[in-house]
C-alpha atoms as a PDB file:
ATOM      1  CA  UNK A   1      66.495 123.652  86.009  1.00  0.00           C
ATOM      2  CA  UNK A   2      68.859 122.299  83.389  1.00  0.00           C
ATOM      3  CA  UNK A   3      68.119 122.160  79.273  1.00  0.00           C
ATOM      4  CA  UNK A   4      66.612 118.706  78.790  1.00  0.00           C
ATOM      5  CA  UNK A   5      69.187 118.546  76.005  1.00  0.00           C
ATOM      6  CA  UNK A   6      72.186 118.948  77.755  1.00  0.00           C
ATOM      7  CA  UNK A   7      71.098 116.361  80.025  1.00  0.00           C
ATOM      8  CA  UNK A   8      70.636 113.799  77.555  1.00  0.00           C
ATOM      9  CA  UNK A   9      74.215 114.913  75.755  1.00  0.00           C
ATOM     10  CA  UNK A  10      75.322 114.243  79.651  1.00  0.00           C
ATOM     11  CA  UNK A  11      74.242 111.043  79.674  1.00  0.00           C
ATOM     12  CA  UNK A  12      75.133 110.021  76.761  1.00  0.00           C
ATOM     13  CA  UNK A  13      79.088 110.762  77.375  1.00  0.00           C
ATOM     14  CA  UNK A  14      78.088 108.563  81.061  1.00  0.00           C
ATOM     15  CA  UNK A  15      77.399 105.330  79.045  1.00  0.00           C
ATOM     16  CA  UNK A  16      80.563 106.452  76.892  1.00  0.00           C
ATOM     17  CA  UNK A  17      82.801 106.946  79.711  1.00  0.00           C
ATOM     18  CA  UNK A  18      81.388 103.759  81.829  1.00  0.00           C
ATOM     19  CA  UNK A  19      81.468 101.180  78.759  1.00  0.00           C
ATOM     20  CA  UNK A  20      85.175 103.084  78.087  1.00  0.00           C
ATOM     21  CA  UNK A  21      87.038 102.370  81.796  1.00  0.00           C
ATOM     22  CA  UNK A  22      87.430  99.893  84.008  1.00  0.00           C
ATOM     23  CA  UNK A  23      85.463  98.321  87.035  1.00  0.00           C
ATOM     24  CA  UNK A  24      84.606  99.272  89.991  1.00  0.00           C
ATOM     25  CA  UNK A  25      83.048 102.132  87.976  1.00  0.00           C
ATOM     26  CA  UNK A  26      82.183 104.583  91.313  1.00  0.00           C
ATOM     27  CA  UNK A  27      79.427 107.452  89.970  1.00  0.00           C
ATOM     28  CA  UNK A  28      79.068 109.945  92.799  1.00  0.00           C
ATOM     29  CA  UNK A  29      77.431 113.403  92.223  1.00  0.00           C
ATOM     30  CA  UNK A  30      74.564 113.954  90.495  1.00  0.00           C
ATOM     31  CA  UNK A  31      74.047 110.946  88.506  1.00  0.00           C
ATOM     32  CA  UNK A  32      74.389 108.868  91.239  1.00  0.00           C
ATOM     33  CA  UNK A  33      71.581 110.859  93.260  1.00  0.00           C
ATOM     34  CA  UNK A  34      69.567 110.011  90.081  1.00  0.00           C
ATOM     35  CA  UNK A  35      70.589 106.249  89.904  1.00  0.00           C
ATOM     36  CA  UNK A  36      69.669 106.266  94.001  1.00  0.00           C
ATOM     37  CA  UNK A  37      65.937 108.310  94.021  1.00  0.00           C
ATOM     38  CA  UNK A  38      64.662 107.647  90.505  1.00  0.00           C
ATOM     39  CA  UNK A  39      62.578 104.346  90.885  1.00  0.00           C
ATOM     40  CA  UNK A  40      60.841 105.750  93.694  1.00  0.00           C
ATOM     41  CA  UNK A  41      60.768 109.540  92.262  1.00  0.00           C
ATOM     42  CA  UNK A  42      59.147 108.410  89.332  1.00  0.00           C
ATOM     43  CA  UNK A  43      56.356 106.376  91.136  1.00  0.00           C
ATOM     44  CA  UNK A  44      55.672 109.941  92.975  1.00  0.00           C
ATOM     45  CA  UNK A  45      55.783 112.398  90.200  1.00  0.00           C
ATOM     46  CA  UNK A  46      55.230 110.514  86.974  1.00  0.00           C
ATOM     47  CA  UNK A  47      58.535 111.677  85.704  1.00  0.00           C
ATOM     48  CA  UNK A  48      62.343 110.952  85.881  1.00  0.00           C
ATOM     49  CA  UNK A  49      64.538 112.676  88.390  1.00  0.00           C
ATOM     50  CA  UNK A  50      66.084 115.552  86.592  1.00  0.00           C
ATOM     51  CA  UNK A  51      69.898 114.092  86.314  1.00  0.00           C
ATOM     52  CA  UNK A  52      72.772 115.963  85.877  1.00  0.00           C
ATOM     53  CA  UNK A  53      74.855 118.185  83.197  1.00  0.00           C
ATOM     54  CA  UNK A  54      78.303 116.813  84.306  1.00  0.00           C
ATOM     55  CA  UNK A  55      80.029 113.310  85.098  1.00  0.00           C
ATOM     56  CA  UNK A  56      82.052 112.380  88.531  1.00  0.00           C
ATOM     57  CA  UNK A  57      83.518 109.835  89.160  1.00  0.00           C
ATOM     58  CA  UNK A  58      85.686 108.668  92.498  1.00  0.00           C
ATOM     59  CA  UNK A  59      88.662 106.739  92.637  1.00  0.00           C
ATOM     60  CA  UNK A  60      90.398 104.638  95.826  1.00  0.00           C
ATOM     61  CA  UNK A  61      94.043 105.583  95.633  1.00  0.00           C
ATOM     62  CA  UNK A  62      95.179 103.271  97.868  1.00  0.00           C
ATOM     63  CA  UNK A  63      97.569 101.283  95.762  1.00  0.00           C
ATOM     64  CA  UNK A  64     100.762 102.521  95.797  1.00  0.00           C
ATOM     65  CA  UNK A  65     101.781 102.562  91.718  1.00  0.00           C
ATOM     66  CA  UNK A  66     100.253 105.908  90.896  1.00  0.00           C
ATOM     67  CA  UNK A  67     101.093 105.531  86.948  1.00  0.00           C
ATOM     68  CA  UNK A  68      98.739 102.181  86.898  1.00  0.00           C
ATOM     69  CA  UNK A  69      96.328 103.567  89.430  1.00  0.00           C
ATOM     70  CA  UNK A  70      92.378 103.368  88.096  1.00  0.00           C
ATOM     71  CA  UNK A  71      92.317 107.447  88.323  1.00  0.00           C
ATOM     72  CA  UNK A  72      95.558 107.802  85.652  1.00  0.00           C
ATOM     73  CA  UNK A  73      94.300 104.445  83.639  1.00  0.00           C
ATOM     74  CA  UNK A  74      90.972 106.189  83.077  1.00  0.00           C
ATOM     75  CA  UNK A  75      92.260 109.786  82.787  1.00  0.00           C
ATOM     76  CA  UNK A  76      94.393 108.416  80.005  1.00  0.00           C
ATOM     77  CA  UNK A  77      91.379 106.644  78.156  1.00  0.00           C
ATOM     78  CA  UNK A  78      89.091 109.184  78.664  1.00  0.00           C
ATOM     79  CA  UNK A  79      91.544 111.603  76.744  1.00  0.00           C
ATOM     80  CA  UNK A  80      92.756 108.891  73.737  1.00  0.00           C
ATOM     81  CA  UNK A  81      89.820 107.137  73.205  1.00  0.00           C
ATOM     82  CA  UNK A  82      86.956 109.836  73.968  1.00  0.00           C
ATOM     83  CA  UNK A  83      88.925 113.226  73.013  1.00  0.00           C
ATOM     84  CA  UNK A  84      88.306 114.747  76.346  1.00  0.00           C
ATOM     85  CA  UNK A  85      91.251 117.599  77.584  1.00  0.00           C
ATOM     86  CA  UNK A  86      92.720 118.306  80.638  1.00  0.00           C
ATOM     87  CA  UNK A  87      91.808 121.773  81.869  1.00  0.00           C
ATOM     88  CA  UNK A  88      93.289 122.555  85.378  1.00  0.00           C
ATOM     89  CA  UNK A  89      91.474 119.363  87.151  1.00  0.00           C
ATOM     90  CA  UNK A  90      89.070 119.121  85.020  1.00  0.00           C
ATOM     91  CA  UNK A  91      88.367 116.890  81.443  1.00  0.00           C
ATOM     92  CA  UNK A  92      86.276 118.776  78.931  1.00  0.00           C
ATOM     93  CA  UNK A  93      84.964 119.083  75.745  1.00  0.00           C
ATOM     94  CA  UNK A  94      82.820 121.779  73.986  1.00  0.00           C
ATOM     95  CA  UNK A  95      79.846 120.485  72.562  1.00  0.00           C
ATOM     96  CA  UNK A  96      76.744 121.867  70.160  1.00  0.00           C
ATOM     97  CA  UNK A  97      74.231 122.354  72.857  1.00  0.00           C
ATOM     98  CA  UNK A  98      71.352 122.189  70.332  1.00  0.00           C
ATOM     99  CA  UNK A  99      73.007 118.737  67.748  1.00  0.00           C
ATOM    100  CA  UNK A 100      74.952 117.282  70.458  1.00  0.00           C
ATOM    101  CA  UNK A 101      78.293 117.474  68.067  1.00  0.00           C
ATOM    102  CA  UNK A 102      81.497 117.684  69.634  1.00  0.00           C
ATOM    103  CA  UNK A 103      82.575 120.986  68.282  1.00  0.00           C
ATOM    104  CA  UNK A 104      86.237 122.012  67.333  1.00  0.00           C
ATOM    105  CA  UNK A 105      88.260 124.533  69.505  1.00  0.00           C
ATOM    106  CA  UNK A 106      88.532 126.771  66.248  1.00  0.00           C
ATOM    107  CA  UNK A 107      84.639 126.617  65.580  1.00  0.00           C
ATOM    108  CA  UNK A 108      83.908 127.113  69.092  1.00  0.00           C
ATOM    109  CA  UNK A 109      85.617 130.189  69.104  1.00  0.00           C
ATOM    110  CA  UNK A 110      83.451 131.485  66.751  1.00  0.00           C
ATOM    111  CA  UNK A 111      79.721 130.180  67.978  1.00  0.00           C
ATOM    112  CA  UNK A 112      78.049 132.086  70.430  1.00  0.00           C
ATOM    113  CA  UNK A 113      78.128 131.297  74.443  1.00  0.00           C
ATOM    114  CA  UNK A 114      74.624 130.012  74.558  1.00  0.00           C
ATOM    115  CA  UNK A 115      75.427 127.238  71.536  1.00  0.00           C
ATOM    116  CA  UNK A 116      78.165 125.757  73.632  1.00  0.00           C
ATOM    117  CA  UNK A 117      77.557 122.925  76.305  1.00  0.00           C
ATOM    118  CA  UNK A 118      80.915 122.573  78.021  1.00  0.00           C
ATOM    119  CA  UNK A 119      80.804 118.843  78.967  1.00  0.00           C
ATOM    120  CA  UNK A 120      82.668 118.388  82.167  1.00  0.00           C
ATOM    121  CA  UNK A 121      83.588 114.762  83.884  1.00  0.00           C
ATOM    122  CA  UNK A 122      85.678 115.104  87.307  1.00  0.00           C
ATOM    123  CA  UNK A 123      87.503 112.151  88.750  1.00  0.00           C
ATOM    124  CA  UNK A 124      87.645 112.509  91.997  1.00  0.00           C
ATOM    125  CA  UNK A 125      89.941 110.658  94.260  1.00  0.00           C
ATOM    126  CA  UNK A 126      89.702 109.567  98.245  1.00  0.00           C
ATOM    127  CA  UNK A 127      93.243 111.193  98.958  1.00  0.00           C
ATOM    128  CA  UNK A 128      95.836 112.999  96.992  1.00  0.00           C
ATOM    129  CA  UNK A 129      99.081 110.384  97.275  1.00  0.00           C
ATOM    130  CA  UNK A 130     102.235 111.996  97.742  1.00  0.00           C
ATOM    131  CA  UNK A 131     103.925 113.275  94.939  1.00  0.00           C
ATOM    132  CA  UNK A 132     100.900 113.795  92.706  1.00  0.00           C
ATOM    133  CA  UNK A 133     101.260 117.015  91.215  1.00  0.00           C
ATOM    134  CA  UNK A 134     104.780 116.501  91.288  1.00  0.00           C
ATOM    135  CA  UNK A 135     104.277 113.611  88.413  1.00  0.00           C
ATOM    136  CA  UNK A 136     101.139 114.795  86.397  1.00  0.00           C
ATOM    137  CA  UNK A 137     101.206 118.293  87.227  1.00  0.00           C
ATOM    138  CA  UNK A 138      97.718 119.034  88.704  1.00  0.00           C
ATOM    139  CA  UNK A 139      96.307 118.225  92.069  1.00  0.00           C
ATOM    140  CA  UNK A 140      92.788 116.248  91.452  1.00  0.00           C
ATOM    141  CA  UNK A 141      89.396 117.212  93.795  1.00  0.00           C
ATOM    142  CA  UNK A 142      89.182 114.913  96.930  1.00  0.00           C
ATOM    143  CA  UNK A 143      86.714 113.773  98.736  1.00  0.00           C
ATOM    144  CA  UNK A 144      87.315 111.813 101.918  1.00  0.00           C
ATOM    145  CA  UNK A 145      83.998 109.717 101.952  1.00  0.00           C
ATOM    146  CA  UNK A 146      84.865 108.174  99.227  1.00  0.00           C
ATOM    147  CA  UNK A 147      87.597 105.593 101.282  1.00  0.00           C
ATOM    148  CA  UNK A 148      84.812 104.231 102.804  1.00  0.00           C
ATOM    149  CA  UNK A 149      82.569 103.701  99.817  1.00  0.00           C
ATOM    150  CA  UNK A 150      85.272 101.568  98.763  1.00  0.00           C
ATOM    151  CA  UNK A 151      86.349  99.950 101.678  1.00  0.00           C
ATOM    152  CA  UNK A 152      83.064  98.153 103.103  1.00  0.00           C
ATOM    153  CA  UNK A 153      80.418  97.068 100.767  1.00  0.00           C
ATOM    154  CA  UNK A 154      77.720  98.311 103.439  1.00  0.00           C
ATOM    155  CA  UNK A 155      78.570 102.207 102.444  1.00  0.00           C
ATOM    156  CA  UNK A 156      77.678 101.801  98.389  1.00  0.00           C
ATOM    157  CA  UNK A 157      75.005 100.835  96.149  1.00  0.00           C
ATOM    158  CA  UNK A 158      75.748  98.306  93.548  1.00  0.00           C
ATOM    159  CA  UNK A 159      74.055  98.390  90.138  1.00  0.00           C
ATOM    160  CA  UNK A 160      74.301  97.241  86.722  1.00  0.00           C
ATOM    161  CA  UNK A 161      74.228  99.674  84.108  1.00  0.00           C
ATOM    162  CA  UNK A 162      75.573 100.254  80.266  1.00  0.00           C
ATOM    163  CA  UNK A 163      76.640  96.918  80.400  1.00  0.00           C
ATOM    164  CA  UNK A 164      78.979  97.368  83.615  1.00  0.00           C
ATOM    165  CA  UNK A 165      78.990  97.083  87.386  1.00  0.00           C
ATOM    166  CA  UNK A 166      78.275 100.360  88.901  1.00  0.00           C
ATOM    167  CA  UNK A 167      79.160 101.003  92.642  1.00  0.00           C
ATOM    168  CA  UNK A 168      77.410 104.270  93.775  1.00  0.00           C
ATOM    169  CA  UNK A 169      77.785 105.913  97.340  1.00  0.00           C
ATOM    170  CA  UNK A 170      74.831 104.409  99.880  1.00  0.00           C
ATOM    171  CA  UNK A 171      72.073 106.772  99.745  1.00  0.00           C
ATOM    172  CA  UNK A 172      73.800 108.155 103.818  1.00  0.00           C
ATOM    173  CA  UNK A 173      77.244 108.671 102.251  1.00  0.00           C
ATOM    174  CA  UNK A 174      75.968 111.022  99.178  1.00  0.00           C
ATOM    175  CA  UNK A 175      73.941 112.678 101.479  1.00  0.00           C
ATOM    176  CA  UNK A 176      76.738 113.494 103.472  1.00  0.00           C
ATOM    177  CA  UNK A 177      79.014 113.971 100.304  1.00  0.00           C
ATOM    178  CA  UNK A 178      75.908 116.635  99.245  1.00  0.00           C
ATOM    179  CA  UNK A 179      75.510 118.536 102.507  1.00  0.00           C
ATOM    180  CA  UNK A 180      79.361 119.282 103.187  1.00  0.00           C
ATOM    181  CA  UNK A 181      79.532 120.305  99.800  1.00  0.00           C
ATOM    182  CA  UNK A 182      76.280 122.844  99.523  1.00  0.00           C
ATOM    183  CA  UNK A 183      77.682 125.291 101.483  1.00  0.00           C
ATOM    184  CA  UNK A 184      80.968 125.877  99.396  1.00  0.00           C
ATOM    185  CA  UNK A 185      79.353 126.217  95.844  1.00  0.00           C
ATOM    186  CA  UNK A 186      79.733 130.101  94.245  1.00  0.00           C
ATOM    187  CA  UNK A 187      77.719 129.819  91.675  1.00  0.00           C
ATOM    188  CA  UNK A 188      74.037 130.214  92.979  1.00  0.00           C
ATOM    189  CA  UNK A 189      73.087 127.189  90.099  1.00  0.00           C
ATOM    190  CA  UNK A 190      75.321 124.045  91.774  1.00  0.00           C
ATOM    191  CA  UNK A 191      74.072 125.424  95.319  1.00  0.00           C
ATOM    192  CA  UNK A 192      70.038 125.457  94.444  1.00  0.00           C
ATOM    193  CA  UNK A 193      71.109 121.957  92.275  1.00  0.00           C
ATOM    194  CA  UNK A 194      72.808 120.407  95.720  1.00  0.00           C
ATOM    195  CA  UNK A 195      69.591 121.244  97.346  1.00  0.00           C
ATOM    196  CA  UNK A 196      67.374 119.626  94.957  1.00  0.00           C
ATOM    197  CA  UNK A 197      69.598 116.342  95.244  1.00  0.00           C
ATOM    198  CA  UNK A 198      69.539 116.526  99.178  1.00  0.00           C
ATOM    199  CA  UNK A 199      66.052 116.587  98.940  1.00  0.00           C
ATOM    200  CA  UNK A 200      65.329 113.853  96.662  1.00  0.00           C
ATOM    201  CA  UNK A 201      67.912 111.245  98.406  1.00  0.00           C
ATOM    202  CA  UNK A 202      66.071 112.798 102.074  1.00  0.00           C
ATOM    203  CA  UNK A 203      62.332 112.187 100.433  1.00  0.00           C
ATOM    204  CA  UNK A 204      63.514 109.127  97.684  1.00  0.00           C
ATOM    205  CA  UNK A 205      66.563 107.789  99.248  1.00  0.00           C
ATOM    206  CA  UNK A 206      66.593 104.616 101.033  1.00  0.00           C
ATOM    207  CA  UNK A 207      68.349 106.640 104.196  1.00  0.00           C
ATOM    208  CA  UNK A 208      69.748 103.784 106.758  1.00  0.00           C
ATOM    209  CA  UNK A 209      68.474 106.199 109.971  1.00  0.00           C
ATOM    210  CA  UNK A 210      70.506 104.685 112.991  1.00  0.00           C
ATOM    211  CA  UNK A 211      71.051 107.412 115.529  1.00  0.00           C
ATOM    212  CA  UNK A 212      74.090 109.287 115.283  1.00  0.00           C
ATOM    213  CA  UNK A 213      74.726 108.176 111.594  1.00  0.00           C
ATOM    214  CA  UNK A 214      75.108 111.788 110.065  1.00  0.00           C
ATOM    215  CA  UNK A 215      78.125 112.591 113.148  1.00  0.00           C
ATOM    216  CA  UNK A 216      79.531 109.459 112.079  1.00  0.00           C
ATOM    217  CA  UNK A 217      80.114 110.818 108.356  1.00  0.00           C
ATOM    218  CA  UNK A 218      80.596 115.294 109.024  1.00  0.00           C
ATOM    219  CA  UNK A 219      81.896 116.704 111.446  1.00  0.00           C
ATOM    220  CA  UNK A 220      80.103 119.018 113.841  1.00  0.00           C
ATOM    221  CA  UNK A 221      81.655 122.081 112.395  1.00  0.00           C
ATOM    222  CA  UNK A 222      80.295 120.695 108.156  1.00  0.00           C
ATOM    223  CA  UNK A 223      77.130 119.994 109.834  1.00  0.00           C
ATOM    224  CA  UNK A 224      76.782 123.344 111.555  1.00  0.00           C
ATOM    225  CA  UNK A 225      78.210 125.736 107.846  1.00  0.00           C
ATOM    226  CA  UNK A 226      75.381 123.259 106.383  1.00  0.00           C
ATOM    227  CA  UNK A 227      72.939 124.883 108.660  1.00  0.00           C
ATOM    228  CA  UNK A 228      73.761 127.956 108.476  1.00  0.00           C
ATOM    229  CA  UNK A 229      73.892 127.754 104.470  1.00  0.00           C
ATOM    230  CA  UNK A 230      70.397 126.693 104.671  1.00  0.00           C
ATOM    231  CA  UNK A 231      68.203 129.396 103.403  1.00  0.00           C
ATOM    232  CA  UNK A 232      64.492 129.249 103.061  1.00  0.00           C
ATOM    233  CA  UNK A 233      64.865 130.734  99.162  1.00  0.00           C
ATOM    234  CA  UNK A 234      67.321 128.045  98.147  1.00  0.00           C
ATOM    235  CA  UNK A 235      64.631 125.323  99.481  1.00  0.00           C
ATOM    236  CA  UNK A 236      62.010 126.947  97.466  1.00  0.00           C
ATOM    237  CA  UNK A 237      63.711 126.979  94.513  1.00  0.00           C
ATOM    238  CA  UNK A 238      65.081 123.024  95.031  1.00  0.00           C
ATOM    239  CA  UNK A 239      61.334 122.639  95.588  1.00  0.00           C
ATOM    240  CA  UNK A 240      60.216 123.774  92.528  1.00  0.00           C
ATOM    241  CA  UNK A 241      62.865 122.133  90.542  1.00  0.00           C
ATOM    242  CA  UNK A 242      61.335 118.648  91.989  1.00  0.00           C
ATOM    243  CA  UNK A 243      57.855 119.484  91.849  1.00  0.00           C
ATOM    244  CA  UNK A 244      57.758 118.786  95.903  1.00  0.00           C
ATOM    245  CA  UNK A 245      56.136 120.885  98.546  1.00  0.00           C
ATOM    246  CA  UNK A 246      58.553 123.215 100.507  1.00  0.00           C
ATOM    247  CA  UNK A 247      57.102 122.014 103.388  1.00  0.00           C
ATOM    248  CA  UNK A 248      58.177 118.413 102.894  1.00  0.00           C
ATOM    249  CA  UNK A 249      61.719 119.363 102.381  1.00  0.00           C
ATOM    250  CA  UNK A 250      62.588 121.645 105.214  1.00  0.00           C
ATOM    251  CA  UNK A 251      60.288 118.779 107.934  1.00  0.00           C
ATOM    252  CA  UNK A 252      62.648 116.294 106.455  1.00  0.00           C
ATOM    253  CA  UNK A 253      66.183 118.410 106.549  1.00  0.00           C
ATOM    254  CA  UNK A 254      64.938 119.243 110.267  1.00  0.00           C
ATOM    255  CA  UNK A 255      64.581 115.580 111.217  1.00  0.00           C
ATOM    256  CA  UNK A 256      67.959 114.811 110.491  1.00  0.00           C
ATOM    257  CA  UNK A 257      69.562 118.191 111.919  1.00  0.00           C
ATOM    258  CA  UNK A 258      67.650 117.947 115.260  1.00  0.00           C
END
């Protein structure tokens, strides 16, 4: 689904952005579906889960000193010590898809599309404080399940990686975090990529399935523009980006929707 290459150039800039900022590190989006399903996805398919082309990364805003806050501590090293910009909400940098060099706005102007791999990392917070845009002039992405991942140890994953403590949402929470998003995504690329990961955490996950768990995280009215997102194409394709029969997938999405 994605070039192999721009995955590895993706993961690269992870282990440069984790050894770079502070703990607690939280990875949520598609490296963190990777860090959840790939023991067991390898021991199925013989091959590593297929990762992801962009870096996220959540952020508790609970403490009250925005200017010291994690998110503005690690937006500020991320741009001084790693050269990424602030575009809108987003930090990027244009890099040689085929060398993996970080390429200069002037050159990039001049390269064809195809040669650049925009590099993307989001931080992503559990509520916009007060004031934000006010003081830094954009408005970050939030996502609401991320309070919990920080607030009880039960609702994250922790691992060591790069050298550092990595929490990741539990395997329920990014589910949840993956389904409420699916539905939203415009570009037909992130939607058939959500479905992959929804499959992989449903079939590789280790899902905690006490009843009533996915009402607990979405509300009925996410859970029902999940279903009707759902489309029998978009599982077909997520299939055949995991190399896992369609079948599988849409008897495991209909044991958790029934």
């Amino acid at each position: 689904m994605y070039d192999k290459n721009e995955v590895a150039i993706s993961n690269r800039y992870l282990k440069e952005v984790i050894t770079t900022i502070n703990e607690p590190i939280v990875i949520i989006g598609g490296w963190a579906v990777y860090f959840l399903v790939n023991d067991r996805y390898r021991e199925t398919t013989g091959r590593d889960y297929i990762g992801s082309r962009d870096i996220d990364l959540g952020f508790s805003m609970a403490a009250a000193d925005l200017e010291n806050s994690a998110f503005v501590l690690a937006l500020k090293k991320l741009e001084d010590d790693l050269g990424f910009e602030l575009q809108a909400f987003k930090l990027f940098k244009e890099i040689h898809a085929e060398t993996g060099e970080v390429l200069a706005p002037e050159l990039a102007k001049k390269m064809p599309l195809h040669q650049i791999f925009p590099m993307y990392v989001d931080l992503i917070v559990d509520k916009i404080p007060e004031g934000f845009r006010e003081q830094f002039g954009f408005t970050p992405i939030d996502e609401p399940l991320l309070e919990p991942v920080f607030a009880d140890p039960g609702n994250r994953t922790e691992i060591g990686e790069y050298g550092k403590q990595l929490w990741l949402p539990s395997t329920n929470m990014m589910l949840a975090m993956k389904m409420k998003s699916h539905p939203n995504r415009d570009k037909e690329h992130k939607r058939i990529k959500d479905m992959a990961d929804i499959s992989a955490l449903l079939l590789f996950g280790s899902i905690k399935k006490e009843e009533g768990w996915l009402a607990s995280l979405l509300s009925a009215a996410d859970i029902t523009r999940f279903k009707n997102a759902l489309t029998p194409e978009d599982i077909g394709r997520a299939a055949q980006v995991i190399g896992i029969e369609q079948s599988l997938i849409e008897n495991a999405i209909s044991l958790i929707l029934k």
